[in-house]
PDB file of N, CA and C in Angstrom:
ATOM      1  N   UNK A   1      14.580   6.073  28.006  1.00  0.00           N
ATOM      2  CA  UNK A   1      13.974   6.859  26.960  1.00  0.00           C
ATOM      3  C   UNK A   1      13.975   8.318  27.367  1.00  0.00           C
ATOM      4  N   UNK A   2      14.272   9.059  26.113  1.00  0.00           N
ATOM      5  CA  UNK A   2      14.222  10.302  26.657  1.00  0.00           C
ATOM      6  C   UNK A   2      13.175  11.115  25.958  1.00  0.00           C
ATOM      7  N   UNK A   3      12.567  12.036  26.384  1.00  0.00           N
ATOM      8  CA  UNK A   3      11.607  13.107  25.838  1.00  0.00           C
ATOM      9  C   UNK A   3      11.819  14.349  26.535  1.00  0.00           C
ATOM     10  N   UNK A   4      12.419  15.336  25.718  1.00  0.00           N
ATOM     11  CA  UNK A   4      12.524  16.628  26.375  1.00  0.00           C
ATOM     12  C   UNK A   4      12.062  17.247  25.724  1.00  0.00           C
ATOM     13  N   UNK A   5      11.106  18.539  26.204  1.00  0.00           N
ATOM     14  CA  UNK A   5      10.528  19.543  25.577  1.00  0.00           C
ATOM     15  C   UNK A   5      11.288  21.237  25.699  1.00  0.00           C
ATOM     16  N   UNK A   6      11.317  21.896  24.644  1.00  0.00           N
ATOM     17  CA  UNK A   6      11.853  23.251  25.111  1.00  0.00           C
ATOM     18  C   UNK A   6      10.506  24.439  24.260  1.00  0.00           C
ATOM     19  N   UNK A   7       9.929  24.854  24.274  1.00  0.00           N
ATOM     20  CA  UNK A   7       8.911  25.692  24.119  1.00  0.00           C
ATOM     21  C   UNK A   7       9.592  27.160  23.927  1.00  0.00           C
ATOM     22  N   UNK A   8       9.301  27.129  22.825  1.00  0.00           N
ATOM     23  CA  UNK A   8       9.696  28.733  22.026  1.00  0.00           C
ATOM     24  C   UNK A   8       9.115  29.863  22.529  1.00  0.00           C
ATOM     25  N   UNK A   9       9.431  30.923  23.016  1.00  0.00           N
ATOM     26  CA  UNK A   9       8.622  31.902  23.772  1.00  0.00           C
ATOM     27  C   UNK A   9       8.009  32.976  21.942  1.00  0.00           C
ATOM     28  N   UNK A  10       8.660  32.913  21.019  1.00  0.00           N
ATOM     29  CA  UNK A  10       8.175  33.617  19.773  1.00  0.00           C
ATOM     30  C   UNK A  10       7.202  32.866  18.665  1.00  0.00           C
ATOM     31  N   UNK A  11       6.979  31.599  19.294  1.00  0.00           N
ATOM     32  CA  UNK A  11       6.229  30.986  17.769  1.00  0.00           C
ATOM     33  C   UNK A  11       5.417  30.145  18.925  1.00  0.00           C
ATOM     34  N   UNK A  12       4.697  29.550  18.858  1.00  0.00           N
ATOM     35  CA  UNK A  12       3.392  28.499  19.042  1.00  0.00           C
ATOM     36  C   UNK A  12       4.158  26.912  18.665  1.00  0.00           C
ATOM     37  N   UNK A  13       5.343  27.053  19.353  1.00  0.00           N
ATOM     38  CA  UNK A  13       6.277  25.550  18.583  1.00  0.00           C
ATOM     39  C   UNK A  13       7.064  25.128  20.049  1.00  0.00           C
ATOM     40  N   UNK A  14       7.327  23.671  19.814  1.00  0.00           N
ATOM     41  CA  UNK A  14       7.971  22.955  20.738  1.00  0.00           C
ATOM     42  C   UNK A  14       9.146  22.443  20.560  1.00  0.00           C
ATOM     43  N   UNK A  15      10.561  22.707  20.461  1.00  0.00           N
ATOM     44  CA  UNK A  15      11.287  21.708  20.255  1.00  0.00           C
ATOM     45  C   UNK A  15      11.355  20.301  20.936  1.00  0.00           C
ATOM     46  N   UNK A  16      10.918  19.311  20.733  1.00  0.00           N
ATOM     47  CA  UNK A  16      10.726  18.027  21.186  1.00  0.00           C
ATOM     48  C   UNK A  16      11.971  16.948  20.506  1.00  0.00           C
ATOM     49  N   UNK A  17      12.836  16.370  21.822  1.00  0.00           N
ATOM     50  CA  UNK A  17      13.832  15.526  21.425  1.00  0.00           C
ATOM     51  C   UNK A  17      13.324  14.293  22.338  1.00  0.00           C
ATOM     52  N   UNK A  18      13.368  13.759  21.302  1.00  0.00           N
ATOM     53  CA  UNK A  18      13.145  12.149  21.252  1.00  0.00           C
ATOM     54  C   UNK A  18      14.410  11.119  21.209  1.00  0.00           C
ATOM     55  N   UNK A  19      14.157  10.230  22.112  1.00  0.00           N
ATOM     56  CA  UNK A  19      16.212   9.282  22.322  1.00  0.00           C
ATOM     57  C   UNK A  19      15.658   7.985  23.172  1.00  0.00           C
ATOM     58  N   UNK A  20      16.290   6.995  22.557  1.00  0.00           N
ATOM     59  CA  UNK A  20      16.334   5.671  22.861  1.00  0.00           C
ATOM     60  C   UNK A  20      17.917   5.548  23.703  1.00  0.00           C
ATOM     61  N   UNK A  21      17.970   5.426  25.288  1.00  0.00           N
ATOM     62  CA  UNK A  21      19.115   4.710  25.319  1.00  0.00           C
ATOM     63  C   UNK A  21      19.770   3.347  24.393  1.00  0.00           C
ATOM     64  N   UNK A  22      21.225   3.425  24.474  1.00  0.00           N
ATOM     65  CA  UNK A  22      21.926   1.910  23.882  1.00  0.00           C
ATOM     66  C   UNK A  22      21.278   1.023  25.009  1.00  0.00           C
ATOM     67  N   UNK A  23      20.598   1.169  25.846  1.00  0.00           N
ATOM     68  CA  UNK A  23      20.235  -0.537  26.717  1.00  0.00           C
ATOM     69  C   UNK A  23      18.922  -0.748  25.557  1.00  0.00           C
ATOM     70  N   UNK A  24      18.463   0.426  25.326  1.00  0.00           N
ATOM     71  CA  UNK A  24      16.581   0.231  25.061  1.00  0.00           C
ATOM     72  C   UNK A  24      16.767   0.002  23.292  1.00  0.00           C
ATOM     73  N   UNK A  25      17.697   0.636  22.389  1.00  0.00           N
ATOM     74  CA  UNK A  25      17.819   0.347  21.487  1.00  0.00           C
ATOM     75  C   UNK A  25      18.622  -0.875  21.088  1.00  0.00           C
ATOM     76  N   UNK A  26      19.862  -1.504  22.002  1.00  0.00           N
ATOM     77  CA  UNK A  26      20.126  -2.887  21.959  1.00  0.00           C
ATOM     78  C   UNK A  26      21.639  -2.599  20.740  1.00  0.00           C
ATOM     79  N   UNK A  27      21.321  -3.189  19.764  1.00  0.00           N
ATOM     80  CA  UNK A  27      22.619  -3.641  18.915  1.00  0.00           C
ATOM     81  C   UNK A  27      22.032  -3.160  17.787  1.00  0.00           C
ATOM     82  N   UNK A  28      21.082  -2.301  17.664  1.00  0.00           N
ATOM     83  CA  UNK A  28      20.450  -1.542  16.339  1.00  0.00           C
ATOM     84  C   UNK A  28      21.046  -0.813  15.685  1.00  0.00           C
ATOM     85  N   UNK A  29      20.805  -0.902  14.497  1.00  0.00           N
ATOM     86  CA  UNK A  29      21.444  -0.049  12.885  1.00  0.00           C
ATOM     87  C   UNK A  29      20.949   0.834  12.877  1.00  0.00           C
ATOM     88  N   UNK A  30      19.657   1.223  13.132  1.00  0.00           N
ATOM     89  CA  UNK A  30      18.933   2.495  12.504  1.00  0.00           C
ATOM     90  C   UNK A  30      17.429   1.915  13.564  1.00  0.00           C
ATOM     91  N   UNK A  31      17.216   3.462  13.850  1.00  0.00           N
ATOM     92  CA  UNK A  31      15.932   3.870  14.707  1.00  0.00           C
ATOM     93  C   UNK A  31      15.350   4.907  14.101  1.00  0.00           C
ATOM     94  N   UNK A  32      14.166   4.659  13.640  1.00  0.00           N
ATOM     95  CA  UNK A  32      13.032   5.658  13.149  1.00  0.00           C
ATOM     96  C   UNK A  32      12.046   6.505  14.270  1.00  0.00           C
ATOM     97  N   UNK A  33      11.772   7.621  14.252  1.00  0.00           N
ATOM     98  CA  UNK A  33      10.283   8.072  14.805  1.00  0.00           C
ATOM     99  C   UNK A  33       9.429   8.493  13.678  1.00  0.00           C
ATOM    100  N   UNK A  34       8.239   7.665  14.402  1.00  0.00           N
ATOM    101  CA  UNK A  34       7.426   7.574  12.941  1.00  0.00           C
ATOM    102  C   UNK A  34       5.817   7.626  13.768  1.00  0.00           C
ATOM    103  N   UNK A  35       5.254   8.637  13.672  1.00  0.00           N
ATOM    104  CA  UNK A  35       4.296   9.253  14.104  1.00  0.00           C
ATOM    105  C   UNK A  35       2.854  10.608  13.607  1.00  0.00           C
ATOM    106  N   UNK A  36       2.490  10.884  14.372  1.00  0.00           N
ATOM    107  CA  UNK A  36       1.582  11.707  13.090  1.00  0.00           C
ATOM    108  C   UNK A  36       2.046  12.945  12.945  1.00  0.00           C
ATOM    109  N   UNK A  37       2.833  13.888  13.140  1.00  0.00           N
ATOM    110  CA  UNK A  37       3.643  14.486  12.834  1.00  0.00           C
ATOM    111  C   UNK A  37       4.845  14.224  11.244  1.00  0.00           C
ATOM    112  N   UNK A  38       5.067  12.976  11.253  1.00  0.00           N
ATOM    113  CA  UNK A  38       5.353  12.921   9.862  1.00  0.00           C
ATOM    114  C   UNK A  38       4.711  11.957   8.643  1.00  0.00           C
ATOM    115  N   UNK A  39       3.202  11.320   9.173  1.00  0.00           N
ATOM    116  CA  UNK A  39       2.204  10.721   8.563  1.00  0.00           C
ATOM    117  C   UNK A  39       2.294   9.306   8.049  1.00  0.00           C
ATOM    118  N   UNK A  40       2.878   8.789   9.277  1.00  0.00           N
ATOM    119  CA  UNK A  40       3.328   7.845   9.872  1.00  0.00           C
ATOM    120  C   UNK A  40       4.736   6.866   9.250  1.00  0.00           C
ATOM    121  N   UNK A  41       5.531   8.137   8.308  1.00  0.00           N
ATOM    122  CA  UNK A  41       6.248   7.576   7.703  1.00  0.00           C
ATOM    123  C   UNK A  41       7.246   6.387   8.467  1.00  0.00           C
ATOM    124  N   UNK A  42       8.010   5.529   7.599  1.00  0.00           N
ATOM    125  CA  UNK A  42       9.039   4.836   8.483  1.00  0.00           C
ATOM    126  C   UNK A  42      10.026   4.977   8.152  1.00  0.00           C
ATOM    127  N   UNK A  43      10.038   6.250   7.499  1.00  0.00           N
ATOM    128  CA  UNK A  43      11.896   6.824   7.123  1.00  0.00           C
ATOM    129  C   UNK A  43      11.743   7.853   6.866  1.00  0.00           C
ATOM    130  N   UNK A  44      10.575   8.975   7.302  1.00  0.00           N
ATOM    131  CA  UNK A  44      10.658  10.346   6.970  1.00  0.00           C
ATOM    132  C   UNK A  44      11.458  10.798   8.465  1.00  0.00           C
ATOM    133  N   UNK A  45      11.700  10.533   9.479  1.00  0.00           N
ATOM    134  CA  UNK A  45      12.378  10.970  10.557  1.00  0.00           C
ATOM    135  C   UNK A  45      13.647  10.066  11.368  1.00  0.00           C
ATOM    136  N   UNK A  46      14.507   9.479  10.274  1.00  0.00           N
ATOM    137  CA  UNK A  46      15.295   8.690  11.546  1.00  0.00           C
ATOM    138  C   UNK A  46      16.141   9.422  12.515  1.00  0.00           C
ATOM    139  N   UNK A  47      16.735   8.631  13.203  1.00  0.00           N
ATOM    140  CA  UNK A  47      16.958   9.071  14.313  1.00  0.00           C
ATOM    141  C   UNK A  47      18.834   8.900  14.480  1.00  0.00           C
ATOM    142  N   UNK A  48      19.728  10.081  14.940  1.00  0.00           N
ATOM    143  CA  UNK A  48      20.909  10.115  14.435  1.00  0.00           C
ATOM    144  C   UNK A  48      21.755   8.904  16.027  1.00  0.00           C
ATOM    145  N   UNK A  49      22.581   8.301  15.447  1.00  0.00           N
ATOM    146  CA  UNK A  49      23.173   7.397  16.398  1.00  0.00           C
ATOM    147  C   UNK A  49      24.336   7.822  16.902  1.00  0.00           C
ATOM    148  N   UNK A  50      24.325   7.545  18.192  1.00  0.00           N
ATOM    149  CA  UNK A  50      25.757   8.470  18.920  1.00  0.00           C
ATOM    150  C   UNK A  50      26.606   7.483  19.322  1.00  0.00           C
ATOM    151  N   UNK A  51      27.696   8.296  19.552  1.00  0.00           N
ATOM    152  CA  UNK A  51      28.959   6.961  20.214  1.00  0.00           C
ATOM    153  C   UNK A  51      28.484   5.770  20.710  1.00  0.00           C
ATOM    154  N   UNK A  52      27.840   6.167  21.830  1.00  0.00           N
ATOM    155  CA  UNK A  52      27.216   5.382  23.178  1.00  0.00           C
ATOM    156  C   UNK A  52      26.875   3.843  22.776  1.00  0.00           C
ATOM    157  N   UNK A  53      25.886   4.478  21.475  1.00  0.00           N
ATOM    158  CA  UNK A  53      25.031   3.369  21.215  1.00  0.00           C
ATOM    159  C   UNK A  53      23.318   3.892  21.375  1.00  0.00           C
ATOM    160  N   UNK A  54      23.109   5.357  21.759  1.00  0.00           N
ATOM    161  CA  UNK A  54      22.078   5.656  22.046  1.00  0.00           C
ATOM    162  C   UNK A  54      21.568   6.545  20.646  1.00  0.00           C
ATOM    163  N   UNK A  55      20.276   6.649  20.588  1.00  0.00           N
ATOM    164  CA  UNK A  55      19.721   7.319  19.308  1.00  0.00           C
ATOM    165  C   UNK A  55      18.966   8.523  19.733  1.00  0.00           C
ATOM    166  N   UNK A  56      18.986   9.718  19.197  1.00  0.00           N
ATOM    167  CA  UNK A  56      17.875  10.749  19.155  1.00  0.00           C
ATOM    168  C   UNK A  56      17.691  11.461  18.114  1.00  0.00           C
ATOM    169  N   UNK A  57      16.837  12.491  18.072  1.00  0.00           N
ATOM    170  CA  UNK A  57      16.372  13.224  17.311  1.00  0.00           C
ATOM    171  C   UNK A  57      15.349  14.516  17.745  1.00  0.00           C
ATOM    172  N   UNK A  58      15.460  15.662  17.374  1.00  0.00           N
ATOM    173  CA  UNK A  58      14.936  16.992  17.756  1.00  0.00           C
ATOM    174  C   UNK A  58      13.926  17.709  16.563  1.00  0.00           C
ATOM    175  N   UNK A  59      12.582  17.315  16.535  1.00  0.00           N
ATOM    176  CA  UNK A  59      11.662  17.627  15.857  1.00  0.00           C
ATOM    177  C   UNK A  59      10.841  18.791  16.817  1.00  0.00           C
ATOM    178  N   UNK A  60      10.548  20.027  15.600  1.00  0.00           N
ATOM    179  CA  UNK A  60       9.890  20.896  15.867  1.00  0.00           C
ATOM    180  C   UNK A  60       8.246  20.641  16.145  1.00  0.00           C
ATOM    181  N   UNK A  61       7.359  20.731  16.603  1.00  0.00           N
ATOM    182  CA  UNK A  61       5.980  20.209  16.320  1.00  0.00           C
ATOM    183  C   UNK A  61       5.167  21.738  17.489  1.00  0.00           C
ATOM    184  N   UNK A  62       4.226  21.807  16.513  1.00  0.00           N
ATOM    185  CA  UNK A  62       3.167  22.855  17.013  1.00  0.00           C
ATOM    186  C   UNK A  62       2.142  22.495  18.517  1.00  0.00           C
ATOM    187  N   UNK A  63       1.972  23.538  19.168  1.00  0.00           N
ATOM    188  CA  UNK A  63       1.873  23.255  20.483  1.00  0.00           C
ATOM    189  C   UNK A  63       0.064  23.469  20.390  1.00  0.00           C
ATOM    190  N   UNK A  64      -0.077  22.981  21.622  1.00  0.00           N
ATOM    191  CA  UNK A  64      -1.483  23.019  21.673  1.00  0.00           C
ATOM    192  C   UNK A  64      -2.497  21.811  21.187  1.00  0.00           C
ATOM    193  N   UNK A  65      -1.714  21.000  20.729  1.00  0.00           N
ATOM    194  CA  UNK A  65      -1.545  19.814  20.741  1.00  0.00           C
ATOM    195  C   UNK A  65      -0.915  18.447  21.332  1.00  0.00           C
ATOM    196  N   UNK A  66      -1.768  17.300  20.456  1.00  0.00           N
ATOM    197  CA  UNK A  66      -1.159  15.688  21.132  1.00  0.00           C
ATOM    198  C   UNK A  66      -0.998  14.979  19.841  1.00  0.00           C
ATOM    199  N   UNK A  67       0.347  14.118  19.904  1.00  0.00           N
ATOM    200  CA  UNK A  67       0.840  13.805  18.517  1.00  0.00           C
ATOM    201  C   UNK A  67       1.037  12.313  18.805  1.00  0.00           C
ATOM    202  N   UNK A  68       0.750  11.504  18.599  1.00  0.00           N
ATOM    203  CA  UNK A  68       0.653   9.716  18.925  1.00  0.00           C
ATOM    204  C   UNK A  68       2.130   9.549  17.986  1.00  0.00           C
ATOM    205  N   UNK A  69       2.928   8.433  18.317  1.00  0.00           N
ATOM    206  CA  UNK A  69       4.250   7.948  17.768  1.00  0.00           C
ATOM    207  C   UNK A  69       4.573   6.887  18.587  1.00  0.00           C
ATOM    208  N   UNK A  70       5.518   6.622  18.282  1.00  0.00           N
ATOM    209  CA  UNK A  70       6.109   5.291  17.818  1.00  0.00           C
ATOM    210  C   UNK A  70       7.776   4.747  17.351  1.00  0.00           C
ATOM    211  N   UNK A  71       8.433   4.360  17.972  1.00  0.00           N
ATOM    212  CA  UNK A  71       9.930   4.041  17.592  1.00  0.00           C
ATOM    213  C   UNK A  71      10.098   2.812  16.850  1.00  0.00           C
ATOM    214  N   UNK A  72      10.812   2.720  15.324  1.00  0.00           N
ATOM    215  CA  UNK A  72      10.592   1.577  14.729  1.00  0.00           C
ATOM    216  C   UNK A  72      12.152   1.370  15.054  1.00  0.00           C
ATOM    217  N   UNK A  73      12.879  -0.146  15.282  1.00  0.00           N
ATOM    218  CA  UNK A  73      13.967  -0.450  15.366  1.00  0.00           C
ATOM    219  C   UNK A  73      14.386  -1.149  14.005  1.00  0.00           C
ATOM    220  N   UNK A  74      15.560  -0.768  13.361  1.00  0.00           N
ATOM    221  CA  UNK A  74      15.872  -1.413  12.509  1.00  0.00           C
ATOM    222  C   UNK A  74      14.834  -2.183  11.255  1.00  0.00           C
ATOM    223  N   UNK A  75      13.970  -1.341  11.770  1.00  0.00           N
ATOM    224  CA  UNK A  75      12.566  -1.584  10.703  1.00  0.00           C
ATOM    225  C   UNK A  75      11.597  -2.972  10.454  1.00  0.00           C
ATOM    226  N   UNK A  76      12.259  -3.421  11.863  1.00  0.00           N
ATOM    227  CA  UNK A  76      10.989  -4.601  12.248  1.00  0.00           C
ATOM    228  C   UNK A  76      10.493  -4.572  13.673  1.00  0.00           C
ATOM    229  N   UNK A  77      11.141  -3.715  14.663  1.00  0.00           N
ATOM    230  CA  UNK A  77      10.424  -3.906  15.564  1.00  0.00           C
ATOM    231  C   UNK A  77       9.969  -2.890  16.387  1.00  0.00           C
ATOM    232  N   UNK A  78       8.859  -2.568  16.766  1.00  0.00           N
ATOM    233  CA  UNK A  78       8.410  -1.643  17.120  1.00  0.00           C
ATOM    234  C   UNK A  78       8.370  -1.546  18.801  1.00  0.00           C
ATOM    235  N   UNK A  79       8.620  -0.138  19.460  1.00  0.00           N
ATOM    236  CA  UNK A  79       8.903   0.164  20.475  1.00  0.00           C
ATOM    237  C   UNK A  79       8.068   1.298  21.202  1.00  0.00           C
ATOM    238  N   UNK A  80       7.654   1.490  22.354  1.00  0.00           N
ATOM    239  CA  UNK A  80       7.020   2.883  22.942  1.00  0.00           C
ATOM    240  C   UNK A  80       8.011   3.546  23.673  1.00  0.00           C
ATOM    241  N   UNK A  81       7.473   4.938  24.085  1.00  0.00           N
ATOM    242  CA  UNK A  81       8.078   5.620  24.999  1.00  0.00           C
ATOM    243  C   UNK A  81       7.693   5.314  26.230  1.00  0.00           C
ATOM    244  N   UNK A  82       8.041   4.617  27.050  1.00  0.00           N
ATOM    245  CA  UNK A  82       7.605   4.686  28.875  1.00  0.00           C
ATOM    246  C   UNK A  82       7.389   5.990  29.704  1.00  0.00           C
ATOM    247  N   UNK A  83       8.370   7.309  29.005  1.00  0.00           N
ATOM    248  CA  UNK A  83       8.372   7.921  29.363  1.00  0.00           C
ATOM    249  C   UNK A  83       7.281   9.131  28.702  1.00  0.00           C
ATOM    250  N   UNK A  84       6.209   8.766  27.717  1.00  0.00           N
ATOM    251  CA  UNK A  84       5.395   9.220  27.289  1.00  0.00           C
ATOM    252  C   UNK A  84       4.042  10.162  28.182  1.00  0.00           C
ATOM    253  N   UNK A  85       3.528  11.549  27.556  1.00  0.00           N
ATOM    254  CA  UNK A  85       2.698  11.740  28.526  1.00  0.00           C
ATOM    255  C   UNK A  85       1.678  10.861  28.758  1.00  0.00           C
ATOM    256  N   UNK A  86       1.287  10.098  27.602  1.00  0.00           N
ATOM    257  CA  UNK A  86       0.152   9.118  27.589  1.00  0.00           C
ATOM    258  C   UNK A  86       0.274   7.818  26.573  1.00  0.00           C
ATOM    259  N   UNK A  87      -0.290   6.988  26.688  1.00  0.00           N
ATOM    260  CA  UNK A  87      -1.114   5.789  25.138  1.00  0.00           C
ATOM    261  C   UNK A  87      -2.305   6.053  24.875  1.00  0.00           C
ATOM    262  N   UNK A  88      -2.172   5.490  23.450  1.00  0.00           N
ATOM    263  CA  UNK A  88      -3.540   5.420  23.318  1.00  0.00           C
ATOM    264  C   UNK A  88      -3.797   4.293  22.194  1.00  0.00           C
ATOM    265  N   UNK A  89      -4.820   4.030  21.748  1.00  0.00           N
ATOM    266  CA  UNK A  89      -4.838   2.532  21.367  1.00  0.00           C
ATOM    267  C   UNK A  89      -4.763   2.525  19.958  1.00  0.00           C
ATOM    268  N   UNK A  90      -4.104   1.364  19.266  1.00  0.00           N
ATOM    269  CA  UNK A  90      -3.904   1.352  17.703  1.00  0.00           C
ATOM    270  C   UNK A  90      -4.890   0.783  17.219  1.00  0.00           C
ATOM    271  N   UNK A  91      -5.363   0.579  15.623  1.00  0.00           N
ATOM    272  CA  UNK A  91      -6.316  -0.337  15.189  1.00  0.00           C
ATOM    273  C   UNK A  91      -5.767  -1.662  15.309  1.00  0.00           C
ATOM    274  N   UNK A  92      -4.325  -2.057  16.089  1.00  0.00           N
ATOM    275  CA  UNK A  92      -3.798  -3.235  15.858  1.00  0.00           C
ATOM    276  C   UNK A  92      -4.449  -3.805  17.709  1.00  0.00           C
ATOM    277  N   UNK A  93      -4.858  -4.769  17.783  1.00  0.00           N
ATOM    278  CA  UNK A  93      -5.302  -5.539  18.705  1.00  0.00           C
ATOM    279  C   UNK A  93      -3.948  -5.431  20.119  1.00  0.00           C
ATOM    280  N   UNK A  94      -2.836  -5.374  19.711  1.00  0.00           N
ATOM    281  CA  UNK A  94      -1.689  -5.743  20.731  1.00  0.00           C
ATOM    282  C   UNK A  94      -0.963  -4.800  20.457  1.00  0.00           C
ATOM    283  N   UNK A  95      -1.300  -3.662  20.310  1.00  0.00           N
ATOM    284  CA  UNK A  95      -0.242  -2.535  20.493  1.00  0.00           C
ATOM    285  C   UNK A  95      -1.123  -1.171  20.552  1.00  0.00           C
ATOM    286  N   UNK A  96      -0.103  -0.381  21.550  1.00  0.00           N
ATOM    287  CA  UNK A  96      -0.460   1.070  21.529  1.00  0.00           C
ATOM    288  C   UNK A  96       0.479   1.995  21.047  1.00  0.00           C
ATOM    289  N   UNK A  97      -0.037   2.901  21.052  1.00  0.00           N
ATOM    290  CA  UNK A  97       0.821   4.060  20.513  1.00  0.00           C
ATOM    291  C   UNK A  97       1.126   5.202  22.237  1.00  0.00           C
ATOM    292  N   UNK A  98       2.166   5.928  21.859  1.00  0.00           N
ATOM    293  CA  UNK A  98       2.870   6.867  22.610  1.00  0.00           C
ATOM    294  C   UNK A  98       2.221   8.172  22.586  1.00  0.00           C
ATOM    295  N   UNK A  99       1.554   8.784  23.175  1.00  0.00           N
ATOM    296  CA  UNK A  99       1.431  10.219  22.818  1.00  0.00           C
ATOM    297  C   UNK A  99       2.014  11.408  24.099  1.00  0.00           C
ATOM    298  N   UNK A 100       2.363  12.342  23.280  1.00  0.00           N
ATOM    299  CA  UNK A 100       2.889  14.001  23.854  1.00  0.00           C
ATOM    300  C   UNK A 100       2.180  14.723  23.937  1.00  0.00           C
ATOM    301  N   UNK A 101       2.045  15.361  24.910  1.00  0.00           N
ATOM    302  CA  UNK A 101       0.956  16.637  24.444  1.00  0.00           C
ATOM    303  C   UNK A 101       1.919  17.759  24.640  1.00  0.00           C
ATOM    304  N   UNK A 102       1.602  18.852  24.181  1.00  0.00           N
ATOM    305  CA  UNK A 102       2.330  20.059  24.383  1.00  0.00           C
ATOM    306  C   UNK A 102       1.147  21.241  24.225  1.00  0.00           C
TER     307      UNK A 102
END
């Protein structure tokens, strides 16, 4: 999993890229990030697929903040970042969510 941050020295903004290796995304059609940044849609942010087999995506998000998310696979199965700064807990009994802070 990847999470890279690049921090704008002119605006209060983060470029944040988000990427599923092809091991972690598997034989998937389509990978969503779906988090509070886009209000938890499950198709307001998918995620573009590369040769490899690996998925990412480069969302702007305001700093000074922590944004909880979530990787939907092929739109049934849901995934975290390992490489996340933190979790934190869902209203669902058996799952957490991913969060960034910036």
């Amino acid at each position: 999993m990847i999470i890279r941050k690049q921090y704008l020295k002119t605006k209060p903004v983060c470029k944040v890229t988000f990427g599923l290796s092809a091991g972690e995304a598997g034989d998937a059609d389509s990978v969503h990030l779906v988090g509070e940044f886009n209000g938890w849609s499950k198709t307001a942010t998918p995620m573009k697929k590369k040769k490899g087999g690996s998925f990412s995506v480069t969302v702007d998000l305001e700093t000074g903040r922590e944004y909880a998310f979530r990787y939907l696979v092929d739109g049934t199965r849901w995934t975290n970042a390992e490489n996340a700064d933190k979790s934190s807990p869902t209203p669902f009994e058996d799952a957490e969510n991913s969060v960034i802070v910036l």
